[in-house]
N, C-alpha and C. Protein backbone atom coordinates (compact mmCIF):
# COMPACT_ATOMS: atom_id res chain seq x y z
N UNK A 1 32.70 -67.47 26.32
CA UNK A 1 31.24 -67.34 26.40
C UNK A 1 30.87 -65.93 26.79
N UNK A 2 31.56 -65.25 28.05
CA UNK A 2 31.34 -63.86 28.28
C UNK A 2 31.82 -62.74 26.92
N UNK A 3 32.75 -63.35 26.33
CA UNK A 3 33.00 -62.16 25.22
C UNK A 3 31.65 -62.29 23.88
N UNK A 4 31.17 -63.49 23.62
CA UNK A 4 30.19 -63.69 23.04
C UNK A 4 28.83 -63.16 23.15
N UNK A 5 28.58 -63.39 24.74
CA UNK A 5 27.18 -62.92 25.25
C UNK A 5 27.30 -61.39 24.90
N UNK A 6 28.55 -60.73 25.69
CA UNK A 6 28.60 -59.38 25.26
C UNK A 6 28.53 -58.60 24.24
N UNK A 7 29.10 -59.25 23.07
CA UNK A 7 28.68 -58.79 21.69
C UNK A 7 27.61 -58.80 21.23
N UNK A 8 26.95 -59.84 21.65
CA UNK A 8 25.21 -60.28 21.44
C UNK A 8 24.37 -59.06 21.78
N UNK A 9 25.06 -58.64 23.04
CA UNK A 9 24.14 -57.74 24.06
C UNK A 9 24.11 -56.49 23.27
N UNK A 10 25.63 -55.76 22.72
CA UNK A 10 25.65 -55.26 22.09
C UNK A 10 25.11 -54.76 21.03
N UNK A 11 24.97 -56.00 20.20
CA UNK A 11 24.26 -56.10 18.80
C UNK A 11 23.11 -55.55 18.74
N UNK A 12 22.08 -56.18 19.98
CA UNK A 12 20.60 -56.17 20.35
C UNK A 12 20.50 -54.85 20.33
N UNK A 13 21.39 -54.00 21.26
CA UNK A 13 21.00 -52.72 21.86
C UNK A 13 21.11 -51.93 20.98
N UNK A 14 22.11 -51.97 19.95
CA UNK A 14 22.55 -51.41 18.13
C UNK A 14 20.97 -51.64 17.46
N UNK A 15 20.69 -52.72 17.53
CA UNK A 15 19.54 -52.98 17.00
C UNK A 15 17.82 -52.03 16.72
N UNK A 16 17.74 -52.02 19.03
CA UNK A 16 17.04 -51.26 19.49
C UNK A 16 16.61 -50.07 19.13
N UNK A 17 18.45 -49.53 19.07
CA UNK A 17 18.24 -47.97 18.53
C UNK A 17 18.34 -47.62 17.59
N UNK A 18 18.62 -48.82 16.69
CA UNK A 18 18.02 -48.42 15.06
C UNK A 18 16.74 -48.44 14.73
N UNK A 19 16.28 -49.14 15.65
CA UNK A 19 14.44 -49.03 14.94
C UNK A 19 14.27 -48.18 15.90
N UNK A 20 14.38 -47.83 17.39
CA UNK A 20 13.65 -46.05 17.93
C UNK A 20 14.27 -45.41 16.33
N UNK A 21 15.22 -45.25 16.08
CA UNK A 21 15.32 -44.01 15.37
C UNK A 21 14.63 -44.09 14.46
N UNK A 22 14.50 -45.49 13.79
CA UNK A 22 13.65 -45.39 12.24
C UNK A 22 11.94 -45.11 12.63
N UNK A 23 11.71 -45.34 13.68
CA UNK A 23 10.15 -45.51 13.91
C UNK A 23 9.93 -43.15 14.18
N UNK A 24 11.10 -42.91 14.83
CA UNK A 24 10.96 -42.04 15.32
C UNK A 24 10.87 -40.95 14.03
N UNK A 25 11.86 -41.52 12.98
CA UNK A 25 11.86 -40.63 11.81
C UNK A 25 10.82 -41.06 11.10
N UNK A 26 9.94 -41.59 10.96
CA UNK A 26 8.32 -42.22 10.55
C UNK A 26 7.62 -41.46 10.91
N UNK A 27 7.34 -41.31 11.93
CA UNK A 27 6.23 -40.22 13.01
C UNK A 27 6.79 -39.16 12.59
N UNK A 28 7.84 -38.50 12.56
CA UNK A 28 8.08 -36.87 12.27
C UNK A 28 7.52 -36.88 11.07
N UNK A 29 7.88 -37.75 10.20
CA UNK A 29 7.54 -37.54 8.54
C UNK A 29 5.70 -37.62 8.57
N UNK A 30 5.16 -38.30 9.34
CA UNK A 30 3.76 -38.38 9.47
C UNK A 30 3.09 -37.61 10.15
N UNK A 31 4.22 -36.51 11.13
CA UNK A 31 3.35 -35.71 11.58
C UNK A 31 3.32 -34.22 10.32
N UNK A 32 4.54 -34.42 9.98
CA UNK A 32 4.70 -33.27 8.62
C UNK A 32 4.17 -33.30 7.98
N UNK A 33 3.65 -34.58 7.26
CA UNK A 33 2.67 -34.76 6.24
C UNK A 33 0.76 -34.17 6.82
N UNK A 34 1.02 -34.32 7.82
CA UNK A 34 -0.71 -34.07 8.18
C UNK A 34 -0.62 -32.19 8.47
N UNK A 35 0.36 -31.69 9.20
CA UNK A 35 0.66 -30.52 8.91
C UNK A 35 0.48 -29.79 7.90
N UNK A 36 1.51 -30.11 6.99
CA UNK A 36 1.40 -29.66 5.24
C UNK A 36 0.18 -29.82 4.71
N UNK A 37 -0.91 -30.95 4.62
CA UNK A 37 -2.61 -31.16 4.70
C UNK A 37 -2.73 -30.12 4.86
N UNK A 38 -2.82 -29.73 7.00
CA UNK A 38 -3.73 -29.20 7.08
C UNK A 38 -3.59 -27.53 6.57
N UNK A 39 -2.03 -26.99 6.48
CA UNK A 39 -1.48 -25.58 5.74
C UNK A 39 -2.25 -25.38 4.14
N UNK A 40 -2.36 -26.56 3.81
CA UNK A 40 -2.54 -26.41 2.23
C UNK A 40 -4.30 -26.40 2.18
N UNK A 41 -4.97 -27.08 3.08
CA UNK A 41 -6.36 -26.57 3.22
C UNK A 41 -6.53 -25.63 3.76
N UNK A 42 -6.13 -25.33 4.82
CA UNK A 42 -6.22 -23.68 5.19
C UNK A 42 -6.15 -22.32 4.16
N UNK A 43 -5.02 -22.54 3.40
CA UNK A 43 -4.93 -21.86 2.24
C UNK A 43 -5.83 -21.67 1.41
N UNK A 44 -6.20 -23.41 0.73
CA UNK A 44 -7.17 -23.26 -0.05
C UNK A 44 -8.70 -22.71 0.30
N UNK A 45 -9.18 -23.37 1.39
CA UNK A 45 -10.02 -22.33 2.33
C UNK A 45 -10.22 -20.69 2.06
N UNK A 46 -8.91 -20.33 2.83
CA UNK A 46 -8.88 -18.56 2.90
C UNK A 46 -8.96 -18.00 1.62
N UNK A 47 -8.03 -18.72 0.64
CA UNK A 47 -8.18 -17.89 -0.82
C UNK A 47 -9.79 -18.12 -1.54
N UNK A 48 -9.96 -19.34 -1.14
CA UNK A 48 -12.01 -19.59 -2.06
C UNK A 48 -12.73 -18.59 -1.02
N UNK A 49 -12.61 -18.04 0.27
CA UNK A 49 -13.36 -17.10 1.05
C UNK A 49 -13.46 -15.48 -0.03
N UNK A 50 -12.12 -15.55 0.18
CA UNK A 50 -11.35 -14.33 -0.49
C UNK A 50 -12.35 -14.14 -1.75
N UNK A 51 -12.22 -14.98 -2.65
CA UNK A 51 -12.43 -14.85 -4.08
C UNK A 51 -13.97 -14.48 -4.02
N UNK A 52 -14.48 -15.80 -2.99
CA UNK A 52 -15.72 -15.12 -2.59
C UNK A 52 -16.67 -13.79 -2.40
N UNK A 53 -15.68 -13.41 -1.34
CA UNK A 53 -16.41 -12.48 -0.66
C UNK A 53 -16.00 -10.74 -1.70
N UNK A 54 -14.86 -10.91 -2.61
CA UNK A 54 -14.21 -10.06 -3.99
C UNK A 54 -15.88 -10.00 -4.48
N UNK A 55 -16.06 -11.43 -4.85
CA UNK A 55 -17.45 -11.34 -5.93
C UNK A 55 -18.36 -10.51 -5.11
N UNK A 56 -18.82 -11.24 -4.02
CA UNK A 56 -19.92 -10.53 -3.07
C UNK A 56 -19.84 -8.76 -3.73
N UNK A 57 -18.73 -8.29 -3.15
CA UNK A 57 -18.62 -7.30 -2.74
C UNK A 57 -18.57 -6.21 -4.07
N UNK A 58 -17.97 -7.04 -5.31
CA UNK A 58 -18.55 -6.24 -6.60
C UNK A 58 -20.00 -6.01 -6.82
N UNK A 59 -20.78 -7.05 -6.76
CA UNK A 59 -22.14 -7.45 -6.96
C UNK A 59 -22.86 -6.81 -6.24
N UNK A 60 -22.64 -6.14 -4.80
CA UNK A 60 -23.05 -5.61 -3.90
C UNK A 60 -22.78 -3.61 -4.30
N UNK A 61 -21.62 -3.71 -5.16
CA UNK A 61 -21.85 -2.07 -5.30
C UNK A 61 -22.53 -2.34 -6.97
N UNK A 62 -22.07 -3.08 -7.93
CA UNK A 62 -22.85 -2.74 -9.51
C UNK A 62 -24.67 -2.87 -9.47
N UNK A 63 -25.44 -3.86 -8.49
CA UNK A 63 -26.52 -3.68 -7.96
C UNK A 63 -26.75 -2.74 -7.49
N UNK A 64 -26.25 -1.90 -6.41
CA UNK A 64 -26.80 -0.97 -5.68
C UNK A 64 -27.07 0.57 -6.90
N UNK A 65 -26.35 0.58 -8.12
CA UNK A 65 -26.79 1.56 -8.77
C UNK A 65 -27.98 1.32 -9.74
N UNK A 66 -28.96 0.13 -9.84
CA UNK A 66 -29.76 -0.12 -10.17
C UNK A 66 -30.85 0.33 -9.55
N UNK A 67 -30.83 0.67 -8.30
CA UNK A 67 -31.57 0.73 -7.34
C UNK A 67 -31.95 2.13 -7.28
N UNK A 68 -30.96 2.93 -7.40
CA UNK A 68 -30.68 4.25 -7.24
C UNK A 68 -32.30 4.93 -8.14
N UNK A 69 -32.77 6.05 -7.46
CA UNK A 69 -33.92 6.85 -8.17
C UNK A 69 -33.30 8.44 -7.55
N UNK A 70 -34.12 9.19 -8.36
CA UNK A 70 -34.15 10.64 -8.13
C UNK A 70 -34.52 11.11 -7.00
N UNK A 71 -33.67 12.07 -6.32
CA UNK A 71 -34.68 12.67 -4.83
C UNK A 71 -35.15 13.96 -5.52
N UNK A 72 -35.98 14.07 -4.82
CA UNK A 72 -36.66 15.39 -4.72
C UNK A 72 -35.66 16.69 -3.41
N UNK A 73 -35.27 17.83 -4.17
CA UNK A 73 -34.61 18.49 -3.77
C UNK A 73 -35.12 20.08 -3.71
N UNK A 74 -35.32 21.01 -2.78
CA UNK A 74 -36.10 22.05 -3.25
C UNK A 74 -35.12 23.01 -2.20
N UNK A 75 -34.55 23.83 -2.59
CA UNK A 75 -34.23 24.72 -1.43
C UNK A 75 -34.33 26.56 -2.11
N UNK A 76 -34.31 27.02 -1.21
CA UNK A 76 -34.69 29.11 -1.71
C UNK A 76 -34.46 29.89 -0.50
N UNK A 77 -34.05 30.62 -0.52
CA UNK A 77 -34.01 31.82 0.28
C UNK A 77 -34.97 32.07 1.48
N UNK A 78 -34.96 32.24 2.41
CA UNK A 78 -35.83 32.59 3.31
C UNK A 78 -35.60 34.12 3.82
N UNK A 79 -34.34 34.40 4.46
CA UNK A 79 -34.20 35.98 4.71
C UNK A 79 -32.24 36.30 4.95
N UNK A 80 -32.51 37.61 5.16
CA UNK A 80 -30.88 37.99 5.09
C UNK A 80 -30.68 38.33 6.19
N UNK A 81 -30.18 36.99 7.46
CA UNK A 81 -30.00 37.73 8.36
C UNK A 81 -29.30 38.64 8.74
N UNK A 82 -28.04 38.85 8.87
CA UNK A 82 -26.71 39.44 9.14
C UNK A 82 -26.24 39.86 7.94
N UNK A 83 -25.98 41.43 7.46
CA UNK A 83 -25.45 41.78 6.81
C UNK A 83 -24.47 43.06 6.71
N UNK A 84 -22.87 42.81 6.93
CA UNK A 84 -22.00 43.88 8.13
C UNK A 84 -21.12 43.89 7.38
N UNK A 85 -20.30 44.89 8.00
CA UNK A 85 -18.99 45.20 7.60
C UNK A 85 -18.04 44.53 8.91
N UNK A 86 -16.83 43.34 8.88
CA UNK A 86 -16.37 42.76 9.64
C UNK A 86 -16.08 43.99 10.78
N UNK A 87 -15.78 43.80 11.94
CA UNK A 87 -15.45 44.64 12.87
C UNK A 87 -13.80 44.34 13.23
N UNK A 88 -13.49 43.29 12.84
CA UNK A 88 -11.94 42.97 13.01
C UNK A 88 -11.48 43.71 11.45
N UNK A 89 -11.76 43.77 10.51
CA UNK A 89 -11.06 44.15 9.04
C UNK A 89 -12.49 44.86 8.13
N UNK A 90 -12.39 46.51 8.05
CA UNK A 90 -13.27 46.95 7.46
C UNK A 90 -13.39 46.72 6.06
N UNK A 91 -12.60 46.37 5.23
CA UNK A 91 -12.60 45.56 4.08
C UNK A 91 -13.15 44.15 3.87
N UNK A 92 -13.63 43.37 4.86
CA UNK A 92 -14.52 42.23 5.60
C UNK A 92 -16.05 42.14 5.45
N UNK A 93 -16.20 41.68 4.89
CA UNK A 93 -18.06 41.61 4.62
C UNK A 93 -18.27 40.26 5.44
N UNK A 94 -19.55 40.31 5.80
CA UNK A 94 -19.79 38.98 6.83
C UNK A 94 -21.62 38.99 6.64
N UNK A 95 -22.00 37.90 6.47
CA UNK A 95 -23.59 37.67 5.99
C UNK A 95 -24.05 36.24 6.73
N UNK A 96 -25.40 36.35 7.25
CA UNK A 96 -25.73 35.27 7.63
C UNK A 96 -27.17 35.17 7.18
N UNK A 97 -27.50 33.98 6.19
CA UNK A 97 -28.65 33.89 5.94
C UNK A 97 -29.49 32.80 6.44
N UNK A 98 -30.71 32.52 6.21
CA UNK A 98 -31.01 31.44 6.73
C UNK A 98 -32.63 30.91 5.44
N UNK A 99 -32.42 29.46 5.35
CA UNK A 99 -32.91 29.30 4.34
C UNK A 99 -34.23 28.01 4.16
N UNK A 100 -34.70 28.24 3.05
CA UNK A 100 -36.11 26.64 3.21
C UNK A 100 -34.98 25.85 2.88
N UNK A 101 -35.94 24.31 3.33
CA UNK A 101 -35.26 23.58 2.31
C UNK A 101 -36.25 21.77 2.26
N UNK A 102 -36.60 21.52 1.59
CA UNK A 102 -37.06 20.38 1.36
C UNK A 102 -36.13 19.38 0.23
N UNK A 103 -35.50 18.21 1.34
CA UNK A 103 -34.83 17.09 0.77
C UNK A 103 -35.40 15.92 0.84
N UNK A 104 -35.68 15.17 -0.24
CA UNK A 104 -36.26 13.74 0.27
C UNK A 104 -35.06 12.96 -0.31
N UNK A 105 -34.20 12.18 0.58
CA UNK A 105 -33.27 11.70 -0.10
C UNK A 105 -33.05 10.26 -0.22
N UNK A 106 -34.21 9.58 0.40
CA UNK A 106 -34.63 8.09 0.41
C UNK A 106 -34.57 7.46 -0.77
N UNK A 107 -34.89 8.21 -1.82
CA UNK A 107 -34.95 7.15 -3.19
C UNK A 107 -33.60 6.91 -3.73
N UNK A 108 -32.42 7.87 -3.43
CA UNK A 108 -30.79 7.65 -3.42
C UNK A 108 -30.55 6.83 -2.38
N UNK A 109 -30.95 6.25 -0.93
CA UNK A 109 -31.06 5.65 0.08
C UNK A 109 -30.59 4.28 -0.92
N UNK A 110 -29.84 3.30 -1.15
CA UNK A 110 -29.73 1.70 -1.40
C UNK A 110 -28.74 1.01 -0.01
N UNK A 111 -28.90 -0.31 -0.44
CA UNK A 111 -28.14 -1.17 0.74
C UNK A 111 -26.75 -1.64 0.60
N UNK A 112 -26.04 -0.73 -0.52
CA UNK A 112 -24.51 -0.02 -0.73
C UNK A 112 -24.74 1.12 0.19
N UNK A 113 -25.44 1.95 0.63
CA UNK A 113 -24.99 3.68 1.20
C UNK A 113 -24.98 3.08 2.83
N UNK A 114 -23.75 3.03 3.21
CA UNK A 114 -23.32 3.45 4.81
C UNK A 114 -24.02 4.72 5.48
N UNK A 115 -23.87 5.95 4.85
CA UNK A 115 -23.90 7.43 5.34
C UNK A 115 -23.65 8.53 4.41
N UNK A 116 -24.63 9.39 4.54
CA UNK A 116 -24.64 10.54 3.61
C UNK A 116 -23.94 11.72 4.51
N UNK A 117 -23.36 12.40 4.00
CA UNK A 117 -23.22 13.96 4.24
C UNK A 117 -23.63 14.90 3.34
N UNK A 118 -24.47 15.54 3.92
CA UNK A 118 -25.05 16.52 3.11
C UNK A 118 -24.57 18.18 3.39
N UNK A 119 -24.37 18.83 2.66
CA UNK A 119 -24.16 20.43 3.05
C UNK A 119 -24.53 21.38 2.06
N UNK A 120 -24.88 22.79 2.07
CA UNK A 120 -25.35 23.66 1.54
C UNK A 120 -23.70 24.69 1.06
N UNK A 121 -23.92 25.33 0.08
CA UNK A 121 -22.61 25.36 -0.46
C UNK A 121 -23.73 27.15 -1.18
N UNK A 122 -22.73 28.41 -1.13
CA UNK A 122 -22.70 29.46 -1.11
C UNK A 122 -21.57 29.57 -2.74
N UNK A 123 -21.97 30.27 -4.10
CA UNK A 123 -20.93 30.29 -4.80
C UNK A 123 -21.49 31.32 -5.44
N UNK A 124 -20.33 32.92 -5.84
CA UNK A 124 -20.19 33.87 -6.07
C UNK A 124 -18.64 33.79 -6.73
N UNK A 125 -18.85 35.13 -7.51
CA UNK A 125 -17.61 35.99 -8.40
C UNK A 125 -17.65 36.92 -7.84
N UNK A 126 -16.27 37.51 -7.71
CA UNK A 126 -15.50 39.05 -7.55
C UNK A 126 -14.97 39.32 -8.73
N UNK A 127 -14.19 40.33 -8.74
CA UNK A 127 -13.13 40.71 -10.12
C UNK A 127 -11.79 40.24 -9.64
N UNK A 128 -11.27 39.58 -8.09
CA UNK A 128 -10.29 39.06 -7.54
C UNK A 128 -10.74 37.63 -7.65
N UNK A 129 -11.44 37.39 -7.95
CA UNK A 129 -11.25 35.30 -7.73
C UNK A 129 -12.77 35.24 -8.45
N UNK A 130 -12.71 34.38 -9.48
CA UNK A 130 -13.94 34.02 -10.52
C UNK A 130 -14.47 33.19 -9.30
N UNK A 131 -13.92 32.14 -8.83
CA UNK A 131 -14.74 31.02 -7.88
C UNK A 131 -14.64 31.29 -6.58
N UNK A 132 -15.58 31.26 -5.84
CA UNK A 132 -15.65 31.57 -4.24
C UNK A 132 -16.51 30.68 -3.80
N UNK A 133 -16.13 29.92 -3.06
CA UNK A 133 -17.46 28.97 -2.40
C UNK A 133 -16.93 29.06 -1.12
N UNK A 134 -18.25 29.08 -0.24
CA UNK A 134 -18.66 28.69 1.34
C UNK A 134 -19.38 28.11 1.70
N UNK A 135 -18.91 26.87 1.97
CA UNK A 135 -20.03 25.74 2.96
C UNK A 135 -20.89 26.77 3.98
N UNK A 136 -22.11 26.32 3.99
CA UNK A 136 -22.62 27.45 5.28
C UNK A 136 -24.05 26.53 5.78
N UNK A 137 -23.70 25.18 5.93
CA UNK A 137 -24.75 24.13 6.45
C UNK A 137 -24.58 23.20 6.15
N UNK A 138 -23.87 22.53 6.92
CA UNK A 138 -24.16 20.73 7.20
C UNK A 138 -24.11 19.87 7.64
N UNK A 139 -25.08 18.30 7.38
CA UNK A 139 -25.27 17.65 8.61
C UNK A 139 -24.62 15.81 7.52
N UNK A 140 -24.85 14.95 8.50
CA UNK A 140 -24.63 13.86 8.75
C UNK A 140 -26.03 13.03 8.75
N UNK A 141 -26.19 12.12 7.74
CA UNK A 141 -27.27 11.10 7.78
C UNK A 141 -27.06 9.52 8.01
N UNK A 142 -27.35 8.74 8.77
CA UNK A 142 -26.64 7.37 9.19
C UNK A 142 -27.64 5.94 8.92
N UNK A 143 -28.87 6.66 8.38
CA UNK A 143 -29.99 5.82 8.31
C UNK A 143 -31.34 6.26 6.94
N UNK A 144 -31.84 5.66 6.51
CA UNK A 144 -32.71 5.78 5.58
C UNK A 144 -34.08 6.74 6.23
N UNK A 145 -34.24 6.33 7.51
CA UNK A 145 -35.47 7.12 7.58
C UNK A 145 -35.21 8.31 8.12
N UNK A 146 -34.10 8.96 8.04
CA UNK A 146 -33.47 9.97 8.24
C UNK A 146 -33.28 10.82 7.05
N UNK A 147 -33.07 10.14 5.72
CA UNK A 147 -32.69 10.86 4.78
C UNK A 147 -33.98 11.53 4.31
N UNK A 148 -34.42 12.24 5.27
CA UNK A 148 -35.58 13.29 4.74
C UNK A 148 -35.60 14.70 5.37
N UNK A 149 -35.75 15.71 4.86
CA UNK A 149 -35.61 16.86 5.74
C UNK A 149 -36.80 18.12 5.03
N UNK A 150 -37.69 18.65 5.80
CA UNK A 150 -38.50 19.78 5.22
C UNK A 150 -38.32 20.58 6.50
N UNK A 151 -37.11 21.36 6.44
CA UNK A 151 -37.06 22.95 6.89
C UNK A 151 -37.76 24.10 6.64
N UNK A 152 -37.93 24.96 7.61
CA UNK A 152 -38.11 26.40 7.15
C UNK A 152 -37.14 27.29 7.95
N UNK A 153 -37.30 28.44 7.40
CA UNK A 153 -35.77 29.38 8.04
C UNK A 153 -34.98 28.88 8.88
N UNK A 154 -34.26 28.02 8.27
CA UNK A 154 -32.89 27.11 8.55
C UNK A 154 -31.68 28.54 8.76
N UNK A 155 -31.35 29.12 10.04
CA UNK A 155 -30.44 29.79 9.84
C UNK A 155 -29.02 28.88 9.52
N UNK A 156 -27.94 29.56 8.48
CA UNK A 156 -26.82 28.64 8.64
C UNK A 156 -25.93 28.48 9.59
N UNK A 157 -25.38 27.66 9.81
CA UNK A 157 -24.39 27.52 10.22
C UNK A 157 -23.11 27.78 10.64
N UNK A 158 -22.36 28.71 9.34
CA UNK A 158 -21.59 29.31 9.19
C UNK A 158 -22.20 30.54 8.37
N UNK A 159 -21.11 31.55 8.76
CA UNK A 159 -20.71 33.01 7.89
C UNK A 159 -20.27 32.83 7.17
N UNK A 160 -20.95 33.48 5.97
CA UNK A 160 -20.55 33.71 4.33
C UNK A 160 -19.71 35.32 4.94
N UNK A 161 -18.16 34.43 4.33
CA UNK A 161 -17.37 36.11 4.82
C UNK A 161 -16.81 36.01 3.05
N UNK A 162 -16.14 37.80 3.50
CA UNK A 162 -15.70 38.00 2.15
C UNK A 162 -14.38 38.36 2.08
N UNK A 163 -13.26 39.01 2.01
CA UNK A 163 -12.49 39.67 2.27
C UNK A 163 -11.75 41.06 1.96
N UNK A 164 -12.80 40.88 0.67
CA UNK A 164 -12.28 42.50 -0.06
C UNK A 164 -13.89 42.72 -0.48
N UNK A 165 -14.78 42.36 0.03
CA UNK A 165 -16.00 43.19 -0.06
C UNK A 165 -16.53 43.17 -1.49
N UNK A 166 -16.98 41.75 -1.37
CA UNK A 166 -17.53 41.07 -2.69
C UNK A 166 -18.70 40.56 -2.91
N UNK A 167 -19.71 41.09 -1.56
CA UNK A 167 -20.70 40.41 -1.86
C UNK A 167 -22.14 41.31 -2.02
N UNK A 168 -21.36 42.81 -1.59
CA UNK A 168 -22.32 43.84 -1.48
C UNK A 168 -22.89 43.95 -2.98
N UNK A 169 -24.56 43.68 -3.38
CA UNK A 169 -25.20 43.92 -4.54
C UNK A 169 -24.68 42.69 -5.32
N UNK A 170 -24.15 41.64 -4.75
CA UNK A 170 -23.41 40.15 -5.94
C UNK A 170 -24.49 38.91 -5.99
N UNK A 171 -24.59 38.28 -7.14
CA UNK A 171 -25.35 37.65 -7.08
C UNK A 171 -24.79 36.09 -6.98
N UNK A 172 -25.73 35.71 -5.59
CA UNK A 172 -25.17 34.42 -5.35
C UNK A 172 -25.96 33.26 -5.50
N UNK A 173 -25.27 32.46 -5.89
CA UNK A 173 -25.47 30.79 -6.29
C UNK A 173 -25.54 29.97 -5.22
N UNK A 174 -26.74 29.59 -4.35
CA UNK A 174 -26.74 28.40 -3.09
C UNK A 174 -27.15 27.19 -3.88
N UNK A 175 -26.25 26.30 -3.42
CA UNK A 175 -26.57 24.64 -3.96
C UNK A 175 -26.77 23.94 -2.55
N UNK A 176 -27.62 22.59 -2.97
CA UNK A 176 -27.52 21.38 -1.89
C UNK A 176 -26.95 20.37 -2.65
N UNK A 177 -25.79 19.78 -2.06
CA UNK A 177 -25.23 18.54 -2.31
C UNK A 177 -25.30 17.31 -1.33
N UNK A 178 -24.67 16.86 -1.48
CA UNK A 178 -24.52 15.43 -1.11
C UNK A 178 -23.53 14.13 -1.40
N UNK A 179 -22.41 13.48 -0.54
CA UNK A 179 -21.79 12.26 -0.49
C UNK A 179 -22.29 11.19 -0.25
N UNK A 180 -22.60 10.41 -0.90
CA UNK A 180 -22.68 9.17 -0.87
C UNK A 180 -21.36 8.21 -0.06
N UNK A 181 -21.23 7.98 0.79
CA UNK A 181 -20.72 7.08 1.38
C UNK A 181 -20.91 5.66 1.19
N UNK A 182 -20.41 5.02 0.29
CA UNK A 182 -20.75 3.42 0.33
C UNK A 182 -20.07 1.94 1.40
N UNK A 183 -20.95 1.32 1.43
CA UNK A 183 -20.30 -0.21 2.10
C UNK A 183 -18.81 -0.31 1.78
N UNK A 184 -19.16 -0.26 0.14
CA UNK A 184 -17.97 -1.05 -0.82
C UNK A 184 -18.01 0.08 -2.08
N UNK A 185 -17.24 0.23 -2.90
CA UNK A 185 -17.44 1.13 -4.01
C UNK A 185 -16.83 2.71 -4.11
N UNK A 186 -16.81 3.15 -4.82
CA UNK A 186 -16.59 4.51 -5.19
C UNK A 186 -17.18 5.87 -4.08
N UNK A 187 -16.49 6.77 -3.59
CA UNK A 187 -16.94 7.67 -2.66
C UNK A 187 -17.62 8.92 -4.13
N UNK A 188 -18.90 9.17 -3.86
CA UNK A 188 -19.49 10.17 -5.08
C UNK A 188 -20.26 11.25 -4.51
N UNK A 189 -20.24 12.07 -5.02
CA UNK A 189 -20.74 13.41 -4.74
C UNK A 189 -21.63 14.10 -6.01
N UNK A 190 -23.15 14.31 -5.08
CA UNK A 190 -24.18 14.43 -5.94
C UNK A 190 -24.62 16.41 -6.01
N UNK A 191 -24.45 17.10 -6.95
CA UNK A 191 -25.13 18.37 -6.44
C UNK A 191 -26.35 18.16 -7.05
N UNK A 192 -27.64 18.56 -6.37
CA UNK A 192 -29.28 19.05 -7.27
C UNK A 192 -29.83 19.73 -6.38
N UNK A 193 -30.93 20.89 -6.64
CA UNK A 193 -30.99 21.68 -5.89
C UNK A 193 -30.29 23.12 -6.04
N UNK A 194 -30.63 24.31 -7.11
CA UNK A 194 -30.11 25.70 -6.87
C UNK A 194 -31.11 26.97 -6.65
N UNK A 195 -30.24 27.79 -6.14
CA UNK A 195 -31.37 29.17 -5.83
C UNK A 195 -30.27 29.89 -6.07
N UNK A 196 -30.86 31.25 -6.60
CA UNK A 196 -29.93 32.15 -6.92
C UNK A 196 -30.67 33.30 -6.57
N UNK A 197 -29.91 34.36 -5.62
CA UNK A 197 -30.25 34.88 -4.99
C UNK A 197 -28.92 36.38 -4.83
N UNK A 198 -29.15 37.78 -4.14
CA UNK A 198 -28.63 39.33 -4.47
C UNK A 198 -28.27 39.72 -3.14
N UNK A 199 -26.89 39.85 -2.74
CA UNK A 199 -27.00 40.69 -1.53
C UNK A 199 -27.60 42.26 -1.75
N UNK A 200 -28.08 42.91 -0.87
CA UNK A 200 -27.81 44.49 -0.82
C UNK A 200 -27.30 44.90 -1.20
N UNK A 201 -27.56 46.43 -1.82
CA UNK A 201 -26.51 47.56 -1.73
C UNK A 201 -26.29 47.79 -0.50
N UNK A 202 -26.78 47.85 0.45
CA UNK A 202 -26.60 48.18 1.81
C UNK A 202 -26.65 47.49 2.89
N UNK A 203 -25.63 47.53 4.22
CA UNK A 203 -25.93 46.37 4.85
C UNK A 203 -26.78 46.82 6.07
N UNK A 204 -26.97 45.52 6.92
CA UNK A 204 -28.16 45.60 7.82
C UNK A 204 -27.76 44.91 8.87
């Protein structure tokens, strides 16, 4: 009877831990399955955001050039301030002018443009270099009701230098440009706006 009961006991406890294990491998498989759910909606989620916010963001720069109008741009000469022979290198020309300038740049203003940079740009020939340009003014715009400016004798910024003495009696080309900075889209650069204008024979 004791070797009987014991096998019994046995059996039961064989039993026991065949169903913990089968119940236990049930639940893992059911917690994997709700896992894998919730990975595969997540996915699908992030990629329909994605695809989303792709469209948004085309639609948001091919609109914004619809929008786009002409500014009004006016800039000219005002006077010659500084006009020297460098004191570090007598072969050194050094000029400082200062200039009008009326920009209205609001109608280029759309709700693609982050920030403009704008600068004034100096361009002359020697018989040593056909192209010479010098930035010699510029600023930073971060807002629409900003993109307007009516100066008068704006001295620049920087010195129009030369190095072999190219500007005495040369006739120079001042432009206003402008970057467009967008949200989304293409970085572009606008020039309108020229004056053309003579140093001296002599400096001052």
């Amino acid at each position: 009877v004791s070797t009987q009961s014991t096998g019994s006991a046995k059996k039961t406890v064989s039993q026991l831990q065949h169903l913990q294990c089968g119940s236990s491998n049930k639940l893992f498989y059911q917690i994997q399955n709700i896992m894998n759910n919730m990975s595969n909606r997540a996915n699908a989620i992030t990629t329909h955001t994605s695809i989303v916010l792709c469209v948004l963001i085309v639609l948001n720069m091919i609109t914004s050039y619809f929008m786009l109008k002409e500014p009004t741009i006016n800039i000219s000469l005002n006077n010659i301030e500084i006009f020297r022979k460098s004191q570090r290198a007598r072969t050194n020309e050094q000029a400082l002018i200062s200039f009008d300038l009326n920009a209205d740049l609001r109608p280029a203003w759309t709700w693609n443009v982050k920030q403009m940079f704008l600068f004034v740009t100096v361009h002359y020939s020697t018989e040593n270099n056909q192209i010479n340009q010098r930035v010699i003014w510029d600023k930073i715009v971060t807002s629409k009701t900003n993109a307007f400016y009516d100066l008068k004798g704006v001295t620049s910024e920087y010195l129009i230098e030369d190095h072999v003495g190219g500007l005495r009696g040369n006739s120079i080309n001042m432009t206003f440009s402008w970057n467009s900075m967008p949200v989304s889209g293409i970085l572009w650069t606008t020039t309108q706006g020229h004056h053309t204008f003579s140093f001296p024979l002599e400096y001052k």
